[in-house]
C-alpha atoms as a PDB file:
ATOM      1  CA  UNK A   1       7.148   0.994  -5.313  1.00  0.00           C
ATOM      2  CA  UNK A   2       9.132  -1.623  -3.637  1.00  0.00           C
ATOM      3  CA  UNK A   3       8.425  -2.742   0.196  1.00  0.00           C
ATOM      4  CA  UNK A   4      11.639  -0.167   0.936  1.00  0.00           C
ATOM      5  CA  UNK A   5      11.540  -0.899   4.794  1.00  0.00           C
ATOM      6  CA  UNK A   6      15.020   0.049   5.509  1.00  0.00           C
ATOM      7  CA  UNK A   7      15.528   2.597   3.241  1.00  0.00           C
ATOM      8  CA  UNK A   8      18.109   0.030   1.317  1.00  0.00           C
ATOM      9  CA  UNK A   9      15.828  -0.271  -1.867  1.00  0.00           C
ATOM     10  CA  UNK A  10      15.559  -3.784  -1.232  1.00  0.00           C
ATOM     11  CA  UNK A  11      12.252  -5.362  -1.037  1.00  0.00           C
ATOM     12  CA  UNK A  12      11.683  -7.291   1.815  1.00  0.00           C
ATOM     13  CA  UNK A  13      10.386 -11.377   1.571  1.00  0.00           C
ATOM     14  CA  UNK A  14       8.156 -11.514   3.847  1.00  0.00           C
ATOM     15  CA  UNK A  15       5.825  -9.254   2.082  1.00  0.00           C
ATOM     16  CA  UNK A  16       4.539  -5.709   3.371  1.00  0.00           C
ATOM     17  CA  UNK A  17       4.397  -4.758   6.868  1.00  0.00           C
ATOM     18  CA  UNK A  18       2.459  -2.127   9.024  1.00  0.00           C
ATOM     19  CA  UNK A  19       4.279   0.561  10.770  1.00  0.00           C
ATOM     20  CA  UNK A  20       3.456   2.656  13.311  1.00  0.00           C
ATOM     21  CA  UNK A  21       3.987   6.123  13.535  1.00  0.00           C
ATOM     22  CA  UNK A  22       3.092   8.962  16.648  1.00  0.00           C
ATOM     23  CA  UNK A  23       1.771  12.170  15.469  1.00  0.00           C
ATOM     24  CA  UNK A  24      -0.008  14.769  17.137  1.00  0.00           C
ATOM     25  CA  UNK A  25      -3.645  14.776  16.766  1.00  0.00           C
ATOM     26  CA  UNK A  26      -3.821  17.691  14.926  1.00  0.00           C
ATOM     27  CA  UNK A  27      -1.410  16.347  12.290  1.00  0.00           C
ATOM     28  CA  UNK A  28      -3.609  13.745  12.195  1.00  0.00           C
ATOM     29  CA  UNK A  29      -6.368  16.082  11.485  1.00  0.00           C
ATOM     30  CA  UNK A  30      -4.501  17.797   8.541  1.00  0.00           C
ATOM     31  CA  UNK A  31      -3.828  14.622   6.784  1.00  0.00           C
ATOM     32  CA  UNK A  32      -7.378  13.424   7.251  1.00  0.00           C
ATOM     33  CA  UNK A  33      -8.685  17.117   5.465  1.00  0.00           C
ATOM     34  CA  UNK A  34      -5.804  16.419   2.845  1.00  0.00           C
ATOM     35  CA  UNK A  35      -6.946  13.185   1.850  1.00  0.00           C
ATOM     36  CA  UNK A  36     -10.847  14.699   1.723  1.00  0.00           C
ATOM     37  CA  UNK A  37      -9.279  17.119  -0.642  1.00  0.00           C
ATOM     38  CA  UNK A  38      -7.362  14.180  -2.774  1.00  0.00           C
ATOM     39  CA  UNK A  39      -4.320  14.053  -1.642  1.00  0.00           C
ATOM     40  CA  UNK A  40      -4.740  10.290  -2.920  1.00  0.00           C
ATOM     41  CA  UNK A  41      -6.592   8.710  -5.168  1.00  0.00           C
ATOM     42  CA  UNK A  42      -7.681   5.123  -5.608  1.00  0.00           C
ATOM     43  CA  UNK A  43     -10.120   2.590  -4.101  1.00  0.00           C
ATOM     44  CA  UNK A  44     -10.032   1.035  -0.557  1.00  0.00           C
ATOM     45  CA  UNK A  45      -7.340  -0.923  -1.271  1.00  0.00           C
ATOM     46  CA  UNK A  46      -5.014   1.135  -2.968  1.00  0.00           C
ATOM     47  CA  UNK A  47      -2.659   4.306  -2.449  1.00  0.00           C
ATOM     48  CA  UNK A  48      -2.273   6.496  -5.676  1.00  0.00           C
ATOM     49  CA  UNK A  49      -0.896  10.268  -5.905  1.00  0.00           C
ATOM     50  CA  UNK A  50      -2.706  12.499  -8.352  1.00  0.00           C
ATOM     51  CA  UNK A  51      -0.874  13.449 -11.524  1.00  0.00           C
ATOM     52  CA  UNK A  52      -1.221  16.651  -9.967  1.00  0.00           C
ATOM     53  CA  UNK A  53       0.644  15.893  -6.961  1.00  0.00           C
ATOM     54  CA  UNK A  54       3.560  13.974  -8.801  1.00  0.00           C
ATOM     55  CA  UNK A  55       5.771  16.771  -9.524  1.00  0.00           C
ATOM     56  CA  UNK A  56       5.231  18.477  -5.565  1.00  0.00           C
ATOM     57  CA  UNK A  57       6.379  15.025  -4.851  1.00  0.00           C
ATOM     58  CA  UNK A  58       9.606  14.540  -6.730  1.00  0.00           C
ATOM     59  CA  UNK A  59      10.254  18.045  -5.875  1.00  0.00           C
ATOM     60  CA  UNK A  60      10.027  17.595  -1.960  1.00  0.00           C
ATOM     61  CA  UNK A  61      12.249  14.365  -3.046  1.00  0.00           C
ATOM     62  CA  UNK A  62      14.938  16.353  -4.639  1.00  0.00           C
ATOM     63  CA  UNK A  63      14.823  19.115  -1.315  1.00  0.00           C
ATOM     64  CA  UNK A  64      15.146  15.811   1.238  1.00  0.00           C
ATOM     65  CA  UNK A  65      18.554  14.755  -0.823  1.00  0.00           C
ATOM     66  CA  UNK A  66      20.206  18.090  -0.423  1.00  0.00           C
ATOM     67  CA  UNK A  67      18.828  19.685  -3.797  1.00  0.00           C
ATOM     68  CA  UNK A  68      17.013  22.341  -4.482  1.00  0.00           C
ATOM     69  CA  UNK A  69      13.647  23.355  -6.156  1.00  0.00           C
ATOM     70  CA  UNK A  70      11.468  26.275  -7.294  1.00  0.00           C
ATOM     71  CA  UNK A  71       8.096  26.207  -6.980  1.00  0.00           C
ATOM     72  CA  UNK A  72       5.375  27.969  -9.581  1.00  0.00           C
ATOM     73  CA  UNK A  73       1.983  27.801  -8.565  1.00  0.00           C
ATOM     74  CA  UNK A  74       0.476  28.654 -11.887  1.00  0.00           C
ATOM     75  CA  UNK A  75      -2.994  28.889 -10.722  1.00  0.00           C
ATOM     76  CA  UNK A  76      -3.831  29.847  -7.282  1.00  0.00           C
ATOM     77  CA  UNK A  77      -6.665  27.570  -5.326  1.00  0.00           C
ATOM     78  CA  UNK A  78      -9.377  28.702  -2.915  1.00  0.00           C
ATOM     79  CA  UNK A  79      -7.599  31.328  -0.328  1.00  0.00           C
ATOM     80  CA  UNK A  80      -9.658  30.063   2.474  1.00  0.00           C
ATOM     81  CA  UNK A  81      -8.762  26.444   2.058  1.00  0.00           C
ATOM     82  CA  UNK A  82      -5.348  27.231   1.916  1.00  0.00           C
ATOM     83  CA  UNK A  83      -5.356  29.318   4.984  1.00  0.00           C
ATOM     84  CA  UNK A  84      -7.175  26.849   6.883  1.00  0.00           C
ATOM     85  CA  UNK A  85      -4.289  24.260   5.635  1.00  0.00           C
ATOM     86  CA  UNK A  86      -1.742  26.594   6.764  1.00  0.00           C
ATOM     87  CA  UNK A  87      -3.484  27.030   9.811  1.00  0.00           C
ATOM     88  CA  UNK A  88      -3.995  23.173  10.325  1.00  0.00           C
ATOM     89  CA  UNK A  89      -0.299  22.190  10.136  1.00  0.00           C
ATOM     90  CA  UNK A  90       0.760  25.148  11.533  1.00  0.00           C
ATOM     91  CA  UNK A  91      -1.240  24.335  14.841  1.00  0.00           C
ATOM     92  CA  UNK A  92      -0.057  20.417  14.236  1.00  0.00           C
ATOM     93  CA  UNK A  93       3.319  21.472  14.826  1.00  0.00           C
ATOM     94  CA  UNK A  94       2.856  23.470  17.625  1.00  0.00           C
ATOM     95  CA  UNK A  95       1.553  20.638  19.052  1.00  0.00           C
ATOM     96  CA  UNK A  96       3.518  18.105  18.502  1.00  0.00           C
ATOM     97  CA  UNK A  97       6.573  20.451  19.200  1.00  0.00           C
ATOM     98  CA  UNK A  98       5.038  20.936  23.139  1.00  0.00           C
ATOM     99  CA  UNK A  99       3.865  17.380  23.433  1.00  0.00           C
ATOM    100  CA  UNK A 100       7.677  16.858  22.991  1.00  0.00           C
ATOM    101  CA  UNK A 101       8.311  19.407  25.210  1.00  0.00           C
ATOM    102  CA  UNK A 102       6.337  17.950  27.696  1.00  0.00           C
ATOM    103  CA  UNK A 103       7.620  14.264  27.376  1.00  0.00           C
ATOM    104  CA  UNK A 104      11.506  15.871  27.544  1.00  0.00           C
ATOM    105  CA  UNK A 105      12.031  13.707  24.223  1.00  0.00           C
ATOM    106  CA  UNK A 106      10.428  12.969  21.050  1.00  0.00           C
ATOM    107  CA  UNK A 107       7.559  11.857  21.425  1.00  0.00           C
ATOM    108  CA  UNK A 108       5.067  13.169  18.262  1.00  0.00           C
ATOM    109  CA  UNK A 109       6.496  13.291  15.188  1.00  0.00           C
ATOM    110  CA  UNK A 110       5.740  16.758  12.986  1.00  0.00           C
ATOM    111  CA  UNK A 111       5.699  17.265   9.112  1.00  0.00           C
END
């Protein structure tokens, strides 16, 4: 994928840059226990999505340009993993939505 820093599809000549992004600790936390589950795969130097995440991925794509999906989850995972997922953004939210709150303005970004 192209250094898309703009969102123009246009890579930019000066060669990847960091960004920096404010979440809420707790979102932080739920990526972290993601990416111990695989969320991505590769070495230390590399970003990769499973196979198995490719399709959630053009799906979400699809939903974030005004289509829409259905989802099939054809074999269900372990329930108390996915609760404590559920449970993990759920709470990331909630606190990024009052550290907002408290700041009067955006301050954490959520999911």
């Amino acid at each position: 994928m192209s250094n898309d820093n703009d969102g123009s599809g246009t890579q930019d000549p000066r060669g990847p840059r960091a960004g920096q992004l404010i979440l809420a600790r707790k979102l932080i936390e739920y990526i972290e226990r993601c990416e111990e589950l695989g969320l991505s795969l590769g070495g230390e130097a590399e970003f990769l999505v499973s196979e198995d995440l490719e399709p959630v991925m053009l799906a979400l794509h699809h939903v974030l340009a005004g289509g829409k999906v259905e989802v099939t989850i054809e074999e269900e995972g372990n329930p108390d993993i996915v609760k404590e997922l559920d449970r993990r953004v759920r709470e990331g939210l909630e606190e990024a939505s009052e550290l907002n709150r408290l700041a009067g303005y955006t301050l954490s970004a959520g999911v």
